[in-house]
Every structure is written in C-alpha cells, then in structure tokens.
N, C-alpha and C. Protein backbone atom coordinates (compact mmCIF):
# COMPACT_ATOMS: atom_id res chain seq x y z
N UNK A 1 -24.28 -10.00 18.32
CA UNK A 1 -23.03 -9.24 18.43
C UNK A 1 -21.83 -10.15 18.16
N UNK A 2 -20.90 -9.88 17.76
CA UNK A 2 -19.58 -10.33 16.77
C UNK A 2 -18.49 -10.30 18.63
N UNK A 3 -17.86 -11.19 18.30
CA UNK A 3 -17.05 -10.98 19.63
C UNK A 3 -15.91 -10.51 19.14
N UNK A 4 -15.36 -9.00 20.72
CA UNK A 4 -14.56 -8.36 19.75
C UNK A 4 -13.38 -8.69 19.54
N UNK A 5 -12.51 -10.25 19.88
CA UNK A 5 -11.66 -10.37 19.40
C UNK A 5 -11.64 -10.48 17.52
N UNK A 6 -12.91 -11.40 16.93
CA UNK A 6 -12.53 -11.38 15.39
C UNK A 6 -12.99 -9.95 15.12
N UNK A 7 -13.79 -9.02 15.64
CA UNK A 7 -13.77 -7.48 15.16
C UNK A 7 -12.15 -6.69 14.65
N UNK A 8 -11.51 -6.97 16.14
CA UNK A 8 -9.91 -6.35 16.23
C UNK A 8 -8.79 -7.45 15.48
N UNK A 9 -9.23 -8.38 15.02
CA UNK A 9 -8.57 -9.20 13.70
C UNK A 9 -8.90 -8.68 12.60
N UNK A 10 -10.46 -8.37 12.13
CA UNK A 10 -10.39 -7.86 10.60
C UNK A 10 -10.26 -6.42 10.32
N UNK A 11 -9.94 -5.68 11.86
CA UNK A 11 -9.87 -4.08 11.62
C UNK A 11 -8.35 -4.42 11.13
N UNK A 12 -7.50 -5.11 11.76
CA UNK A 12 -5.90 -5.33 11.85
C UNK A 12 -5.56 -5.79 10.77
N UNK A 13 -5.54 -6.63 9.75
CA UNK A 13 -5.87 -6.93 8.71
C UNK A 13 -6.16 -5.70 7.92
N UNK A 14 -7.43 -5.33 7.64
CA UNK A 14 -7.49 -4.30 6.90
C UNK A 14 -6.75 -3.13 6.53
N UNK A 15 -6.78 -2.95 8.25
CA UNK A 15 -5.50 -1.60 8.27
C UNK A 15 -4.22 -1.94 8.01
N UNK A 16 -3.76 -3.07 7.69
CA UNK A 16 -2.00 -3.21 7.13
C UNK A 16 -2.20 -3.82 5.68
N UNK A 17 -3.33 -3.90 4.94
CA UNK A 17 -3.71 -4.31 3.79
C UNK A 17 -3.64 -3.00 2.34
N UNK A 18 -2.65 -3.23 1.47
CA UNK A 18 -2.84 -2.41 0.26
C UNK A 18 -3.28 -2.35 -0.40
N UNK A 19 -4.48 -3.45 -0.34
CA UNK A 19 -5.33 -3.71 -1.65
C UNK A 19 -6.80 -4.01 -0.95
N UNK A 20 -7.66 -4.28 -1.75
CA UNK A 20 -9.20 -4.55 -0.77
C UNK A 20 -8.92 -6.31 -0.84
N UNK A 21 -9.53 -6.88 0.62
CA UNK A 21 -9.36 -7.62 1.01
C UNK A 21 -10.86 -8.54 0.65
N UNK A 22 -10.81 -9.67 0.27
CA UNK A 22 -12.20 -10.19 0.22
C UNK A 22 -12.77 -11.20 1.54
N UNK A 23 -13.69 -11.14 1.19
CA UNK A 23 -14.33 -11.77 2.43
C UNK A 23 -13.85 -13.35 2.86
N UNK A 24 -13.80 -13.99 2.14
CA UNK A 24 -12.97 -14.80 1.63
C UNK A 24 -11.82 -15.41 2.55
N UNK A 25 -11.02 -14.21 1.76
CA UNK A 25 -9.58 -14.04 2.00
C UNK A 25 -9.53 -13.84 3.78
N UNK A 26 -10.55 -12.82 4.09
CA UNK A 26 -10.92 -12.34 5.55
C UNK A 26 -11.14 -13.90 6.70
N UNK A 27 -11.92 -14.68 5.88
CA UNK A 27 -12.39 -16.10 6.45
C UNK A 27 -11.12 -16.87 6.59
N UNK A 28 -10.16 -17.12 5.64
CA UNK A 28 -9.42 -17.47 5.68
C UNK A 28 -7.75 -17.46 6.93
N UNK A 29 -8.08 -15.92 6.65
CA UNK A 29 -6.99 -15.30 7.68
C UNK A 29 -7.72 -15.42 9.31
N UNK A 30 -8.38 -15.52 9.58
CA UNK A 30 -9.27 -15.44 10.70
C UNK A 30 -9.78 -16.83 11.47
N UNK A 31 -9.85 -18.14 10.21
CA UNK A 31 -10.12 -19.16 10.36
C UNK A 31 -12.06 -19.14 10.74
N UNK A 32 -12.55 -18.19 10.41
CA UNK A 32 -13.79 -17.97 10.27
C UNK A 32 -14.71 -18.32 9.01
N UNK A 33 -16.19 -18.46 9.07
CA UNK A 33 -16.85 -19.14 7.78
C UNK A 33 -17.43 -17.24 7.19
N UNK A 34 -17.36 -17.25 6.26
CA UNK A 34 -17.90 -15.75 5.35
C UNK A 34 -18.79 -15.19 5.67
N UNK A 35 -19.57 -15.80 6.09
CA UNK A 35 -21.39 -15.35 6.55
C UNK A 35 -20.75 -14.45 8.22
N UNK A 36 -19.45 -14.82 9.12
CA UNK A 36 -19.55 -14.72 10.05
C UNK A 36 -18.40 -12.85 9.98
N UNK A 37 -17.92 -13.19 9.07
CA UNK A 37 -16.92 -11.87 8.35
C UNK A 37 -17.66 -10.88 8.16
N UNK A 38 -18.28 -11.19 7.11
CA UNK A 38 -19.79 -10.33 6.43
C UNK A 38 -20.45 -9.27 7.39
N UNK A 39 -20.76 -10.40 8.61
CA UNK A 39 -21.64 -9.51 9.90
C UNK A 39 -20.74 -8.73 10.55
N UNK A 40 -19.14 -9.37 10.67
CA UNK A 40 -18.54 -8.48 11.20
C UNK A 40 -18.31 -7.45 10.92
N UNK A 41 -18.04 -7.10 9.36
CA UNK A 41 -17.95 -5.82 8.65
C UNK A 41 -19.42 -5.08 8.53
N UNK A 42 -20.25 -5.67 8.96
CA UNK A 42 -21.41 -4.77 8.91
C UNK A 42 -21.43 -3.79 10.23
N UNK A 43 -21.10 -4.70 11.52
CA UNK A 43 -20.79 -4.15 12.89
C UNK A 43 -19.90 -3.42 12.12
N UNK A 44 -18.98 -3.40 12.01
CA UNK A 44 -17.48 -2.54 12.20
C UNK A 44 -18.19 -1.42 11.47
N UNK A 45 -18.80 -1.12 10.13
CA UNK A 45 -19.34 -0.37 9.44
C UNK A 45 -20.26 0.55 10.51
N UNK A 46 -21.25 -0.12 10.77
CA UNK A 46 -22.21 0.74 11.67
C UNK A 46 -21.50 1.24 12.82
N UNK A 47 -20.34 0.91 13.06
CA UNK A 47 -19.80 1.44 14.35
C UNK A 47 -19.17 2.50 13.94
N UNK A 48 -18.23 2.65 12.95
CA UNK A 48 -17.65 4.12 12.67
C UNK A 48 -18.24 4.78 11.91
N UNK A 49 -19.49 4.32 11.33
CA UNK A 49 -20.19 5.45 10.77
C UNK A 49 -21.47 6.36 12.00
N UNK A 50 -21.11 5.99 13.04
CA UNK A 50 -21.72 6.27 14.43
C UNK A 50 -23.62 6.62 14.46
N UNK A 51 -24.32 6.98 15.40
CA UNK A 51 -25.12 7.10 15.59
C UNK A 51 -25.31 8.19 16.62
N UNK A 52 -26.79 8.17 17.13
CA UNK A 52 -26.86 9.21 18.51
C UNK A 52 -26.37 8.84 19.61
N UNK A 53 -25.88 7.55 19.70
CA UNK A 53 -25.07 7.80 20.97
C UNK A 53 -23.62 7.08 20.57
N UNK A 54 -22.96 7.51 19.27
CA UNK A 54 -21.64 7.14 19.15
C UNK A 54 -21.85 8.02 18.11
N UNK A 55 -20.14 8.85 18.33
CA UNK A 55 -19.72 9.65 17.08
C UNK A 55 -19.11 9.00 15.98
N UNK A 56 -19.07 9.76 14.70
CA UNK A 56 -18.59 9.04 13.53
C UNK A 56 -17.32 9.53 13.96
N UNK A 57 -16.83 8.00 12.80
CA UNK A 57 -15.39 8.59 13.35
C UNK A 57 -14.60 8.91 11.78
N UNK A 58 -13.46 9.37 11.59
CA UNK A 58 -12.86 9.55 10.58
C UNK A 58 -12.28 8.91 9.84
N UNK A 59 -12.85 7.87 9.34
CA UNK A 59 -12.43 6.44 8.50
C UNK A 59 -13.97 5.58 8.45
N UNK A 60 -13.66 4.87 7.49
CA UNK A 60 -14.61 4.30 7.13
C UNK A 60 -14.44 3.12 6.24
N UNK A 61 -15.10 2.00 6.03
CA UNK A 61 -15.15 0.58 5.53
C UNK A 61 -15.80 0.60 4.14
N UNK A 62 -15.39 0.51 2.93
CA UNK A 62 -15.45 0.61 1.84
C UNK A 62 -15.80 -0.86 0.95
N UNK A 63 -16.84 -0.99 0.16
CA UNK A 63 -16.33 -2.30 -0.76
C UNK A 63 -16.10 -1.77 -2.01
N UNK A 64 -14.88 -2.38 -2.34
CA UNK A 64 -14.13 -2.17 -3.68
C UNK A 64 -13.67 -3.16 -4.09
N UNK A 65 -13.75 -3.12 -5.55
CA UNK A 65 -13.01 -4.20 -5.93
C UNK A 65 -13.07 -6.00 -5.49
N UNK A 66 -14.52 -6.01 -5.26
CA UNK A 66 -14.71 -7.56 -4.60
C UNK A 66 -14.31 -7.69 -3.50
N UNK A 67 -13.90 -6.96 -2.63
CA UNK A 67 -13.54 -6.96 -1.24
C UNK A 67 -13.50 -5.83 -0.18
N UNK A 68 -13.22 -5.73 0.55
CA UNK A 68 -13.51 -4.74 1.61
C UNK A 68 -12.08 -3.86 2.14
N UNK A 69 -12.00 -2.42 1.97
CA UNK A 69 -10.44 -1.60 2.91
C UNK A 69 -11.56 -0.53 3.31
N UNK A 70 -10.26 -0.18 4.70
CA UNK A 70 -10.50 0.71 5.22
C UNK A 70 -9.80 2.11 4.80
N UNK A 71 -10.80 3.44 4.63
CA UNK A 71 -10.49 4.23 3.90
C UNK A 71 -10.67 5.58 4.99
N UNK A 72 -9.93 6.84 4.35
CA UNK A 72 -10.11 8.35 5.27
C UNK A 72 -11.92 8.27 4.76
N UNK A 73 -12.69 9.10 6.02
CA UNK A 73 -13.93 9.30 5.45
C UNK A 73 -13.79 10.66 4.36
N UNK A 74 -14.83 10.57 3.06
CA UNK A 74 -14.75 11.52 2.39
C UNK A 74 -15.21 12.55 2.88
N UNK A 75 -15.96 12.91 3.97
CA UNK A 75 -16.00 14.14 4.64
C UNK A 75 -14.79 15.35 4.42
N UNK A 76 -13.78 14.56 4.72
CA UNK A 76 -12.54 14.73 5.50
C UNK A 76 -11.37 14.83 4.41
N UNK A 77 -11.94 14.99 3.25
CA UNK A 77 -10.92 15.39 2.31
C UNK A 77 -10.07 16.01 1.99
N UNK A 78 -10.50 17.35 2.21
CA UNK A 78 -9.64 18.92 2.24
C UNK A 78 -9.17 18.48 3.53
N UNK A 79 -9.26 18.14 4.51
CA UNK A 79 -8.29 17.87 5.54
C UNK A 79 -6.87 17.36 5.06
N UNK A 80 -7.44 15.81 4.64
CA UNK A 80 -6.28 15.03 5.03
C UNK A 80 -5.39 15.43 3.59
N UNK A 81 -6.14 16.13 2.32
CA UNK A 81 -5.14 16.41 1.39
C UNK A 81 -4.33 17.90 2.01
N UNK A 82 -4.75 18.60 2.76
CA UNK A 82 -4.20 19.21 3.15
C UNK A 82 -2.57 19.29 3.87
N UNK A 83 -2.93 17.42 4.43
CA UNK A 83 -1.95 17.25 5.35
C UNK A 83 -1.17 16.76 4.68
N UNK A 84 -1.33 16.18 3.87
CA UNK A 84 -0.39 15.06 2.78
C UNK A 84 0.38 16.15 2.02
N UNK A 85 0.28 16.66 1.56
CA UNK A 85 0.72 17.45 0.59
C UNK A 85 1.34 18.85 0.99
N UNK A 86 1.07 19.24 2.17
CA UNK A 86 1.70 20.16 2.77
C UNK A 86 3.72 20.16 2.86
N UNK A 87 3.81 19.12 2.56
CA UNK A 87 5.59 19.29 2.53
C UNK A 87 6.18 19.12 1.29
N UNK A 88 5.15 18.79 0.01
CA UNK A 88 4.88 18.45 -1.17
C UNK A 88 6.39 19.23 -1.89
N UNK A 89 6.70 20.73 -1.13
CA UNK A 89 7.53 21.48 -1.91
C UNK A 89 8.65 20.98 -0.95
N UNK A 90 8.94 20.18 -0.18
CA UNK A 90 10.50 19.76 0.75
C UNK A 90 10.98 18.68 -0.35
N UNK A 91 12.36 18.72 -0.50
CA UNK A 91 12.85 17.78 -1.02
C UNK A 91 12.52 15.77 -0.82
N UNK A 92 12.84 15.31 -1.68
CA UNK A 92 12.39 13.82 -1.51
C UNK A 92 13.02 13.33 -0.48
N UNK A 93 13.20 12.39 0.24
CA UNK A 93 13.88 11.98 0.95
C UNK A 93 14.99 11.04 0.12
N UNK A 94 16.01 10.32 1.06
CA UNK A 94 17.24 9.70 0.34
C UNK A 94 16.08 8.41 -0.07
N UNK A 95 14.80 7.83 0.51
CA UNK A 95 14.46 6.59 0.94
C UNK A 95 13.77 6.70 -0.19
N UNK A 96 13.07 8.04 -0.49
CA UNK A 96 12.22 7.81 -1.85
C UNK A 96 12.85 7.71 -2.63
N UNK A 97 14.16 8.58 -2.79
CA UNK A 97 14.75 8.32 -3.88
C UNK A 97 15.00 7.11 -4.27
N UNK A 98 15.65 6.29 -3.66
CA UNK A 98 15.99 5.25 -4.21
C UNK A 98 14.44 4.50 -4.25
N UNK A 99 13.81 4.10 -4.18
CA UNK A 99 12.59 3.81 -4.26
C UNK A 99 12.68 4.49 -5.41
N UNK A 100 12.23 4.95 -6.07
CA UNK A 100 11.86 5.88 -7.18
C UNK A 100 12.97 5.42 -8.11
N UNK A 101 14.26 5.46 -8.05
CA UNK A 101 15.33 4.93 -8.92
C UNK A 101 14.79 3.27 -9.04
N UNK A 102 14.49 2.19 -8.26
CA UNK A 102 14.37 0.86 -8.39
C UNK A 102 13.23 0.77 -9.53
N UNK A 103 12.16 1.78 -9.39
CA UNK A 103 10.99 1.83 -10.26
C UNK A 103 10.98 2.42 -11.66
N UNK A 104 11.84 3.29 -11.72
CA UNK A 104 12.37 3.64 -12.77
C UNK A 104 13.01 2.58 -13.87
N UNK A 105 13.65 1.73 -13.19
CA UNK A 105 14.63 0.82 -14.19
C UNK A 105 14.13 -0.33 -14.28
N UNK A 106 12.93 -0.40 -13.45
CA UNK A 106 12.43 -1.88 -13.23
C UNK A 106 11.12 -2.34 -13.25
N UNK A 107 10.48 -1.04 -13.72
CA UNK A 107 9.41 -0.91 -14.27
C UNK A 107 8.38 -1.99 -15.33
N UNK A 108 7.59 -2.12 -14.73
CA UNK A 108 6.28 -2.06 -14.17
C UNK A 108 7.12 -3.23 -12.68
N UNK A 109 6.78 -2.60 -11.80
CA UNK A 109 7.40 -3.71 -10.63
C UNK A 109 6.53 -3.38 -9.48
N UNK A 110 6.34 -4.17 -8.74
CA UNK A 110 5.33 -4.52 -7.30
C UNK A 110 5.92 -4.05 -6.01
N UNK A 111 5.42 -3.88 -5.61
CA UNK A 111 5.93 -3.23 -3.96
C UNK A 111 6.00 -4.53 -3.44
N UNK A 112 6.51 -5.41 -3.45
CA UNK A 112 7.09 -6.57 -2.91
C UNK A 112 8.91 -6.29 -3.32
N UNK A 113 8.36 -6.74 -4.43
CA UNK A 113 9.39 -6.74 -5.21
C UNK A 113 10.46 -5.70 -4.76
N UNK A 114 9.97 -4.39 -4.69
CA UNK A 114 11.38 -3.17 -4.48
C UNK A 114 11.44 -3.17 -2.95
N UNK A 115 10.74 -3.49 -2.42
CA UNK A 115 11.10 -3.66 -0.65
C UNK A 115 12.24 -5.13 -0.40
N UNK A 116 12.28 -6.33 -1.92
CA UNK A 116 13.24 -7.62 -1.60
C UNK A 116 14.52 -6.66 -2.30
N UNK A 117 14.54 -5.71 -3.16
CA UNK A 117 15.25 -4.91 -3.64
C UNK A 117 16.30 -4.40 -2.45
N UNK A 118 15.43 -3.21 -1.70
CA UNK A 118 15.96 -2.38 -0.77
C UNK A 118 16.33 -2.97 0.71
N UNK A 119 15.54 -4.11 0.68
CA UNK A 119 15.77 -4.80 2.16
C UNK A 119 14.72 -4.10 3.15
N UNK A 120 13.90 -3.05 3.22
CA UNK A 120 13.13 -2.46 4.06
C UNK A 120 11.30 -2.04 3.15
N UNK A 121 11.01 -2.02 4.56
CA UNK A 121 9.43 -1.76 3.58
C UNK A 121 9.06 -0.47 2.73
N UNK A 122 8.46 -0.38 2.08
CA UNK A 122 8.58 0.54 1.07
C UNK A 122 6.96 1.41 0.85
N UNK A 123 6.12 0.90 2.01
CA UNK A 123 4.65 1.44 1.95
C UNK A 123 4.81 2.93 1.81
N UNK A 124 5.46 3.46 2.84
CA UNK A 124 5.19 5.04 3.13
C UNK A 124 5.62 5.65 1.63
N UNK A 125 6.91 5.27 1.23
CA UNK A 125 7.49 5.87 0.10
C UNK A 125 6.85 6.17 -1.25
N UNK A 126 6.50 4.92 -1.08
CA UNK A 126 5.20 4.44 -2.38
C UNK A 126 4.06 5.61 -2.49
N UNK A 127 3.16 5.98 -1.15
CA UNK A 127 2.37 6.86 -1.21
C UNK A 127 2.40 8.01 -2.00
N UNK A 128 4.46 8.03 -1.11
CA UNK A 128 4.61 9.46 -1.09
C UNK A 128 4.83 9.98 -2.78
N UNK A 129 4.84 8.97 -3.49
CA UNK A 129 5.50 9.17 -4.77
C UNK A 129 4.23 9.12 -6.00
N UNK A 130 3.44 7.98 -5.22
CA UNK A 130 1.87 8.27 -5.74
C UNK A 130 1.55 9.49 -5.99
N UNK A 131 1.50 10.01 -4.42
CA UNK A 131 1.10 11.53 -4.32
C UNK A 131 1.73 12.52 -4.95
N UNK A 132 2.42 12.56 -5.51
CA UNK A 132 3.51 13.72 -5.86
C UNK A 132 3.46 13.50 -7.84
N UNK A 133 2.89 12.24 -7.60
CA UNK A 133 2.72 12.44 -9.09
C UNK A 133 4.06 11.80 -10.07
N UNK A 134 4.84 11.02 -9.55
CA UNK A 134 5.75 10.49 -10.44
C UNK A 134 5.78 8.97 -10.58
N UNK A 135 4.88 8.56 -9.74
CA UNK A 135 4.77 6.96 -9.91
C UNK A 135 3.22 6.80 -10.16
N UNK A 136 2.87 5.69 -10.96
CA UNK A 136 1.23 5.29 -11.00
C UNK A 136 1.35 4.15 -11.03
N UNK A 137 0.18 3.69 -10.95
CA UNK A 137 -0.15 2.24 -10.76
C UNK A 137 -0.40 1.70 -11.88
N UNK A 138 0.28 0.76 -12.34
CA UNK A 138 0.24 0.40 -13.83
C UNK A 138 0.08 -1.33 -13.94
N UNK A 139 -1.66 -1.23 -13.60
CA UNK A 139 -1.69 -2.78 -13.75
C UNK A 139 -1.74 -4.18 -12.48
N UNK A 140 -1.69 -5.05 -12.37
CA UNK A 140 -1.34 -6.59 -11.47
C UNK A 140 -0.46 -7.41 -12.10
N UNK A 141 0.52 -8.25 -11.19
CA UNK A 141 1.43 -8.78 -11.52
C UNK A 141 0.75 -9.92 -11.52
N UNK A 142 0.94 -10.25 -12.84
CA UNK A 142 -0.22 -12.05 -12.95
C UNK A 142 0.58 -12.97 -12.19
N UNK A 143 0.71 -13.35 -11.49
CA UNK A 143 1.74 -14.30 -11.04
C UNK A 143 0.72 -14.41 -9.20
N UNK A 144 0.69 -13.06 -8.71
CA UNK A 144 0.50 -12.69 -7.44
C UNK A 144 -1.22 -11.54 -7.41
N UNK A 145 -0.91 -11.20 -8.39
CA UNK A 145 -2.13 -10.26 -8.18
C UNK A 145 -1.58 -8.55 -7.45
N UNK A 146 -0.23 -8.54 -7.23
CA UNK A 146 0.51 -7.33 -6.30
C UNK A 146 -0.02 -6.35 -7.89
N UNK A 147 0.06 -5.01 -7.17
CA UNK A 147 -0.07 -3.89 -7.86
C UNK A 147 1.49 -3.69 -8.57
N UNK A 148 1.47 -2.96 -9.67
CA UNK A 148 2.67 -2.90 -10.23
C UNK A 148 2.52 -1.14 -10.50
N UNK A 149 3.61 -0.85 -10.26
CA UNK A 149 4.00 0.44 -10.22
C UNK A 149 4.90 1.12 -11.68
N UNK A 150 4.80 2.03 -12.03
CA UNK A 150 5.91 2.43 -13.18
C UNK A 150 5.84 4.27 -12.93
N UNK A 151 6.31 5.13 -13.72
CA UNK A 151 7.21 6.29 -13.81
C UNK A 151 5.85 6.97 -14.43
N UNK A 152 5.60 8.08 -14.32
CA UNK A 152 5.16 8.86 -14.59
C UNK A 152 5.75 10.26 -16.08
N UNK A 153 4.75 10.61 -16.45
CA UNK A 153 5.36 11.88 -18.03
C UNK A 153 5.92 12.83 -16.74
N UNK A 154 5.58 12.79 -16.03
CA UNK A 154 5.72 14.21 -14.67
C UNK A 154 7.40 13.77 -14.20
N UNK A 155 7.81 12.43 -14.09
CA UNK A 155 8.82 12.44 -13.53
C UNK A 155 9.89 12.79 -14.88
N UNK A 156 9.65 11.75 -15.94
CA UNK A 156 10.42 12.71 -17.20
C UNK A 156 10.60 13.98 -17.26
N UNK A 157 9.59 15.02 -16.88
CA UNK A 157 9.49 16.44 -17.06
C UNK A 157 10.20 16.85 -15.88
N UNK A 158 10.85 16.48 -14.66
CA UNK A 158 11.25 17.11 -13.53
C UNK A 158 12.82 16.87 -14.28
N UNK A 159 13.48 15.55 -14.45
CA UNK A 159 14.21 15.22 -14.70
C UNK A 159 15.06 15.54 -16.44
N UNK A 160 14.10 16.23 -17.09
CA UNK A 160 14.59 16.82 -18.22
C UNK A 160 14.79 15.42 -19.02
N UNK A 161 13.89 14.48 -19.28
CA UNK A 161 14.53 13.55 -20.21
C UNK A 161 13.28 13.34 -21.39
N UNK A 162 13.55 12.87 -22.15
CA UNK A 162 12.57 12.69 -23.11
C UNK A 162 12.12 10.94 -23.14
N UNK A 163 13.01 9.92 -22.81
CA UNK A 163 12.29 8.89 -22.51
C UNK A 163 12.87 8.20 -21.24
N UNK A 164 12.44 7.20 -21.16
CA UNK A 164 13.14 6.51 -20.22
C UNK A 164 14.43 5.88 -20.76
N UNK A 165 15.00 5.78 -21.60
CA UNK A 165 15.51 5.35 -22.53
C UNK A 165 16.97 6.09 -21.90
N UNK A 166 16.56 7.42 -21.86
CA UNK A 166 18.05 8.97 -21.40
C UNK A 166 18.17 8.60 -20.29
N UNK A 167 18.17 7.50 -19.41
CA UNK A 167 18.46 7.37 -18.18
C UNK A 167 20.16 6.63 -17.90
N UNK A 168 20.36 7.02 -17.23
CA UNK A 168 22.18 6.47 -17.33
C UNK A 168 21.97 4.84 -17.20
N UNK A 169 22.89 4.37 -17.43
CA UNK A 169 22.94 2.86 -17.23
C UNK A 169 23.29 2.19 -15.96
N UNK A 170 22.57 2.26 -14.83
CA UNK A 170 22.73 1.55 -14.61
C UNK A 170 21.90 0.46 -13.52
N UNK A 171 21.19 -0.13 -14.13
CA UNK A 171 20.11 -0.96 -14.20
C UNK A 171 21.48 -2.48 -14.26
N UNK A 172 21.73 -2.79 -14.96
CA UNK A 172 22.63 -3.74 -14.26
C UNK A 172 22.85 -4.09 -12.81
N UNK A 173 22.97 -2.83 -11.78
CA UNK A 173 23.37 -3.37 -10.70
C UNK A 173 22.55 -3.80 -9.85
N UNK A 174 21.17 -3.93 -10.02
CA UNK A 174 20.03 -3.97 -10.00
C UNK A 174 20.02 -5.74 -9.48
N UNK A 175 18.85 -6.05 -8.89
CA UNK A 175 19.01 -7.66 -9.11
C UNK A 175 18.23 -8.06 -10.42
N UNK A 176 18.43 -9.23 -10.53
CA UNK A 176 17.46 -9.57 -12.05
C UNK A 176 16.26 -10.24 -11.09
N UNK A 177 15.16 -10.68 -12.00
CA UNK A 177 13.92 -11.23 -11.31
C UNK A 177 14.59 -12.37 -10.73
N UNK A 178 15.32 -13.59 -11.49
CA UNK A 178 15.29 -15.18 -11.12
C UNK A 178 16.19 -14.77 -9.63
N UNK A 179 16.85 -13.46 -9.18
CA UNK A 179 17.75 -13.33 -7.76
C UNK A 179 16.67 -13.08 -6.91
N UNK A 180 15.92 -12.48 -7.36
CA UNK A 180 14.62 -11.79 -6.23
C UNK A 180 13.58 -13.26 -5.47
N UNK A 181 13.19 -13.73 -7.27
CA UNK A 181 12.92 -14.92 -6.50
C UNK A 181 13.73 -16.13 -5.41
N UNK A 182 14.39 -15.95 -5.51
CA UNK A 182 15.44 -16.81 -4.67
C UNK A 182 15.10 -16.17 -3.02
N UNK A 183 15.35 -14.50 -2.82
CA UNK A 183 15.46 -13.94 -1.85
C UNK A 183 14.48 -13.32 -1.43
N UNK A 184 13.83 -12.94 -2.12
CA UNK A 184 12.61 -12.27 -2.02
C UNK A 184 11.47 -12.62 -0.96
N UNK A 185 11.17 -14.32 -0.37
CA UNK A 185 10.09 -14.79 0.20
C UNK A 185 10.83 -14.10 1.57
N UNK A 186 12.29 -14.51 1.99
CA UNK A 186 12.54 -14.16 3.11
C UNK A 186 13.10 -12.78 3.68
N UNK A 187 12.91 -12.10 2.70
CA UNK A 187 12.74 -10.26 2.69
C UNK A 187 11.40 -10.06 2.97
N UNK A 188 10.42 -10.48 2.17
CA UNK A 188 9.06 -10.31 2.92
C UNK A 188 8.82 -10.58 4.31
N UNK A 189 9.05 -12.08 5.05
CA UNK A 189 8.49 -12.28 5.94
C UNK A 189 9.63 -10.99 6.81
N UNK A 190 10.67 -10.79 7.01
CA UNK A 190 11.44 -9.72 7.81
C UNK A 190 10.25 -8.71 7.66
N UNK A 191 10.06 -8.64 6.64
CA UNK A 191 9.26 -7.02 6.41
C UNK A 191 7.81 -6.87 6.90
N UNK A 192 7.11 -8.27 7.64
CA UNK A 192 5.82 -8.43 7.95
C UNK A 192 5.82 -7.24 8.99
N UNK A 193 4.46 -6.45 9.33
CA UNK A 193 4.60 -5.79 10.55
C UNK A 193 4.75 -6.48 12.01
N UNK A 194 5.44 -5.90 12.60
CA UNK A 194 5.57 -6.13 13.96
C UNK A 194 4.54 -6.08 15.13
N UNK A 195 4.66 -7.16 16.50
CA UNK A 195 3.74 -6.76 17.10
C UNK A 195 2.81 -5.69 17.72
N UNK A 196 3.40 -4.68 17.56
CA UNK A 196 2.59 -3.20 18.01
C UNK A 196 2.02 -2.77 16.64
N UNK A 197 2.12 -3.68 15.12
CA UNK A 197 1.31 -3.37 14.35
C UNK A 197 2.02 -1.80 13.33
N UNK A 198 3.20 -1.84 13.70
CA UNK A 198 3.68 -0.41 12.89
C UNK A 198 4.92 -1.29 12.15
N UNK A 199 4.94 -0.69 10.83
CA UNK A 199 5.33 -1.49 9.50
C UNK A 199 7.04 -0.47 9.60
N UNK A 200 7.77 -0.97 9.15
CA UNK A 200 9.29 -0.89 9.69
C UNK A 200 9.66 -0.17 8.09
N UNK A 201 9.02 0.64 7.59
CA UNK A 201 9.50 1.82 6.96
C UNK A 201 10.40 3.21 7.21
N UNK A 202 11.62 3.37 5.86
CA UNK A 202 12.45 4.15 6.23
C UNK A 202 12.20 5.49 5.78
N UNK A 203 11.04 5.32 5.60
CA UNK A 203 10.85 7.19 5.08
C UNK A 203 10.18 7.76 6.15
C-alpha cells in the first residue's frame, strides 16, 4: 500500500494539471523514484474505478499522451455535457471576452501567456471558449511545450468577418512577446493555485 500522503500529492497535481502529466515529471514533483508513482497511479486507478465494497466514482485516471490526467468518467457523458453547455445560449462573460480578444490578435498563444496578458488565471475561460466552439487548440509552443490556442471559422461566422485580417486595429496595445517575457515568470507564480487548491479565476 502507497502511503496516503504521496496518493493526495499526485491526485493534487493531476487535478490542477492541463496537460497529461508523466510519470517522470510526477517523480520529480513528489521527490519520488517512477516505479513508486507508477504503483501509486495504479492504487489511485483501482480505487475510483471501485469494486464490491467501494463505489466507482465519477472520474477516472487516464494515460494519454505519455503521461497520466485525471478525466470525467465516460459513463457520465450526457451528464456532464449536459451541464456544460446548458448556459451555452447566456451571453459571454466580460472575462471571456477579453480572453477571446487577447487570442484573437495573438494568435497561436498559450494559456500562460494570456493569463501574463490579463494578470488573472484564465483556465475556466479557456474551457469555456473551447466549448462553445471559437477557440481550438492549435499545436505546442516549442519553447515550453504549453498548448497554443487560436480562433476558430465559427468565431469569424458569429462576428461577420471574412478573415482575421477585418479585425479593427488594435493589437498594438497588446504587449509584444520580448514584454511578456520580462513579466510573465512573475504573473505566473501570483497565478499558482492557492492553499485550499482553487485556482483564482475571473470567470
């Protein structure tokens, strides 16, 4: 048996992680050897996928991509798209918007990057814009490996434009990359989650 303090390290980890995490990477953050990660994700696995005397629970431990996230169980699909998408027809918020404007002009860009932009974290927004169909994931930023984000034909079509091109000017006021790098490391660490583990998003 895995002791459950490194259990409640690689659930914690996982669950504030946007990308799949490798075992590795898991050893690393944990100060643990791989072989000892490995078993832990096997426990953690057999535990929420339950048995006769433990229920499954509604999430589940995935390997993707050379590494390991925690995901909704696919059981539970029509649920949780149910829930997501249920306000789908309410207006955007002010938080996506601008989120959505930074990506627009600054395209292909990383969710690092538009959270050193906005000053606040930008997870929830991101989803929400995933989901709705006007942002996709376009690619890794070779530098970091961060996901890079860009505009969708769907957001052209809401917005009546034919390229990105018909967008007003002003991308200037914008920072350039060489400002981000300057500011950017210490916008992240502000933006790390907090001790109760809930990420300081304005949407």
């Amino acid at each position: 048996m895995i002791d459950d303090e490194i259990l409640a390290g690689i659930e914690a980890v996982l669950m504030v992680s946007d990308a799949a995490v490798s075992a590795a990477d898991l050893a690393s953050a944990l100060g643990l050897d791989e072989d000892t990660v490995l078993e832990a994700i096997a426990e953690l696995k057999a535990d929420y996928d339950g048995d006769e005397n433990r229920r499954q629970r509604g999430f589940e431990i995935r390997k993707v991509a050379g590494g390991f996230r925690i995901f909704s169980r696919g059981d539970y699909h029509d649920i949780v798209t149910d829930f997501i998408t249920a306000g789908q027809s309410a207006k955007l918020s002010q938080a996506a918007l601008e989120t959505l404007a930074v990506i627009a002009y600054r395209q292909p860009i990383s969710r690092p990057r538009i959270a050193a932009i906005r000053g606040v974290s930008v997870d929830g927004v991101i989803r929400t814009l995933l989901l709705r169909g006007l942002i996709v994931e376009a690619g890794k930023e070779a530098t970091t490996s961060a996901l890079l984000y860009a505009t969708t034909h769907q957001f052209l079509d809401i917005l009546g434009l034919e390229s990105l091109d018909d967008l007003p000017e002003i991308a200037p006021y914008l920072p350039e990359d060489a400002e981000l790098d300057e500011f950017g490391a210490e916008t992240v660490e502000v933006l790390e989650p907090d001790d109760a583990g809930m990420s300081r998003d304005d949407d």
